[in-house]
C-alpha atoms as a PDB file:
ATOM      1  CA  UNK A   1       0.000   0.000   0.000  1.00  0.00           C
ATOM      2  CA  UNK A   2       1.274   3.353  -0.964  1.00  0.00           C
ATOM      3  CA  UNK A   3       1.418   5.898   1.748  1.00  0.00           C
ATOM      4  CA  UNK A   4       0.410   9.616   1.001  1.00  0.00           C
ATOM      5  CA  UNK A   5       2.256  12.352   2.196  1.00  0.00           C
ATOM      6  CA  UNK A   6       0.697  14.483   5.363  1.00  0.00           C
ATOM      7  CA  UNK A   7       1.294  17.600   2.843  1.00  0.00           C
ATOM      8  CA  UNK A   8      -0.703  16.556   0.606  1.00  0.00           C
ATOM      9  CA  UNK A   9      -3.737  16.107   2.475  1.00  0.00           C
ATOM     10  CA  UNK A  10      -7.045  18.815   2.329  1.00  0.00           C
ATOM     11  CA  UNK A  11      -7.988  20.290   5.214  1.00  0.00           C
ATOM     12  CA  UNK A  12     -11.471  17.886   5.125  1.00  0.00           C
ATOM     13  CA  UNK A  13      -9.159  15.261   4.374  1.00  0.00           C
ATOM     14  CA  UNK A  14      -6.813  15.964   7.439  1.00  0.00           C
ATOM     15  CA  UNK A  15      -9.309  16.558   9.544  1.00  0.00           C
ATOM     16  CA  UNK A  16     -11.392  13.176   8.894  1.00  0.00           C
ATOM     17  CA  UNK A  17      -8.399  11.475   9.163  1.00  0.00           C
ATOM     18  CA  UNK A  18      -7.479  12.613  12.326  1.00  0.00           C
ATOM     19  CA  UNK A  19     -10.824  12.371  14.308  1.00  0.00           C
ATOM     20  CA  UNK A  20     -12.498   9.485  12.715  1.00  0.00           C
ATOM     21  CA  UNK A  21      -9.369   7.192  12.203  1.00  0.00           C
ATOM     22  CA  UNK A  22      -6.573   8.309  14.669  1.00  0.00           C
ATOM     23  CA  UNK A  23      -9.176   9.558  17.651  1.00  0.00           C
ATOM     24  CA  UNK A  24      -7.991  12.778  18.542  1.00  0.00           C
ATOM     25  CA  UNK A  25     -11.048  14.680  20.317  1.00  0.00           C
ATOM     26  CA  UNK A  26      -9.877  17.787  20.867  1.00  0.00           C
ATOM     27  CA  UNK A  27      -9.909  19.515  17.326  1.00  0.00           C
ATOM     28  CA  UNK A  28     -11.824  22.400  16.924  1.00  0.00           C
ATOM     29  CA  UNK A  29     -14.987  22.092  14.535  1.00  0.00           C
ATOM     30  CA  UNK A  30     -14.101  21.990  10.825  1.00  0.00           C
ATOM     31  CA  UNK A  31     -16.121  25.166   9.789  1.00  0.00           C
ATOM     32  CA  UNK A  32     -14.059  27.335  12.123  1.00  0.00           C
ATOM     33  CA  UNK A  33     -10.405  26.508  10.869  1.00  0.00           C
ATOM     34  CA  UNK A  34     -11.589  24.950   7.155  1.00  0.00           C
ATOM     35  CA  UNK A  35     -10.913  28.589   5.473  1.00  0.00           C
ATOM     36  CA  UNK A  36      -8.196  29.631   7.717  1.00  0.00           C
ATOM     37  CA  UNK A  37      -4.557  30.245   6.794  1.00  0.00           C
ATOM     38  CA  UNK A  38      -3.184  28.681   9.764  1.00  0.00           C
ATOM     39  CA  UNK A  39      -6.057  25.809   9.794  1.00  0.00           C
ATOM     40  CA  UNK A  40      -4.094  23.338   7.334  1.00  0.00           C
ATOM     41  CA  UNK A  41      -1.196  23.801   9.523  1.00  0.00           C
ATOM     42  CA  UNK A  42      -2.774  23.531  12.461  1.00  0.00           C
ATOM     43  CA  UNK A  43      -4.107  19.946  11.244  1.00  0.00           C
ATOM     44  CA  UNK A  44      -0.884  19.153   9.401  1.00  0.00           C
ATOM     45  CA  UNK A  45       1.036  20.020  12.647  1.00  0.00           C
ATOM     46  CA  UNK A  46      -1.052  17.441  14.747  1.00  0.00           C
ATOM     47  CA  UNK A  47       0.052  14.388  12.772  1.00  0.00           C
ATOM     48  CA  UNK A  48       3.424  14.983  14.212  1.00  0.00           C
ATOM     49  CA  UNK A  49       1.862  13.624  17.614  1.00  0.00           C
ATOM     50  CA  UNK A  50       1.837  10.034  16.269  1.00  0.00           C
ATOM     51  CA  UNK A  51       4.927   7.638  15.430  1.00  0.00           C
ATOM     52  CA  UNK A  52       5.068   6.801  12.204  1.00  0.00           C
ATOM     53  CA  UNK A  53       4.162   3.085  12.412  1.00  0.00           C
ATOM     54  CA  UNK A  54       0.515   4.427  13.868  1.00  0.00           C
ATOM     55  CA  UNK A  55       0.654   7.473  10.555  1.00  0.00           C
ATOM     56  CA  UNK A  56       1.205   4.130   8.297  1.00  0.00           C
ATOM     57  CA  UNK A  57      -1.417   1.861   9.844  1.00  0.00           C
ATOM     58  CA  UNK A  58      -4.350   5.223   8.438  1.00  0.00           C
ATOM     59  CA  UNK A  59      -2.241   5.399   5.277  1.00  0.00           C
ATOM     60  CA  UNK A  60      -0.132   8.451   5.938  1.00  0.00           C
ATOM     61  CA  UNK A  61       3.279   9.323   6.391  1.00  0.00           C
ATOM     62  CA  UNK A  62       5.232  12.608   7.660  1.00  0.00           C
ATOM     63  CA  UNK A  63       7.967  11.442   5.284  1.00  0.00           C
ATOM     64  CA  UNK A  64       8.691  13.848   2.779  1.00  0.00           C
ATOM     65  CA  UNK A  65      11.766  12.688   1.771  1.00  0.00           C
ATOM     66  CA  UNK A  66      11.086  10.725  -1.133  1.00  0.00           C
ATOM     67  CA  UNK A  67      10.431  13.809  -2.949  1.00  0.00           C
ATOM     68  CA  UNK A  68      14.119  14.816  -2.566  1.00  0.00           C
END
C-alpha cells in the first residue's frame, strides 16, 4: 500500500483522518479553521503527535523525503 504524504492532504481530508481514524477529540470544529490560513497547519502540525508506524497503519506518512 502506498502511503500519502501528510502535505498533501485537504484540510477535510486531514481533519477526517485525524478524528475518525486516529481519535484525537480535541480539534476544533471543521467550519471554524476549514478557510483559515493557519487551519491546514494547524491539522498538518497534529500528525506529528503520532509515530510513524501508527501514521502508516491510516495510510499516511510525515515522510517527505522521497520527494528529494
Amino acid at each position: 500500500m502506498e502511503l500519502t504524504p501528510i502535505v498533501e492532504l485537504g484540510v477535510a481530508e486531514a481533519y477526517a483522518i485525524l478524528a475518525e481514524r486516529l481519535g484525537v477529540t480535541d480539534l476544533p470544529p471543521l467550519k471554524a479553521i476549514e478557510n483559515e490560513d493557519w487551519g491546514r497547519d494547524y491539522l498538518l502540525s497534529r500528525f506529528l503527535e503520532f509515530p510513524g508506524p501508527r501514521l502508516a497503519e491510516v495510510g499516511v506518512t510525515d515522510d517527505s523525503s522521497r520527494d528529494l
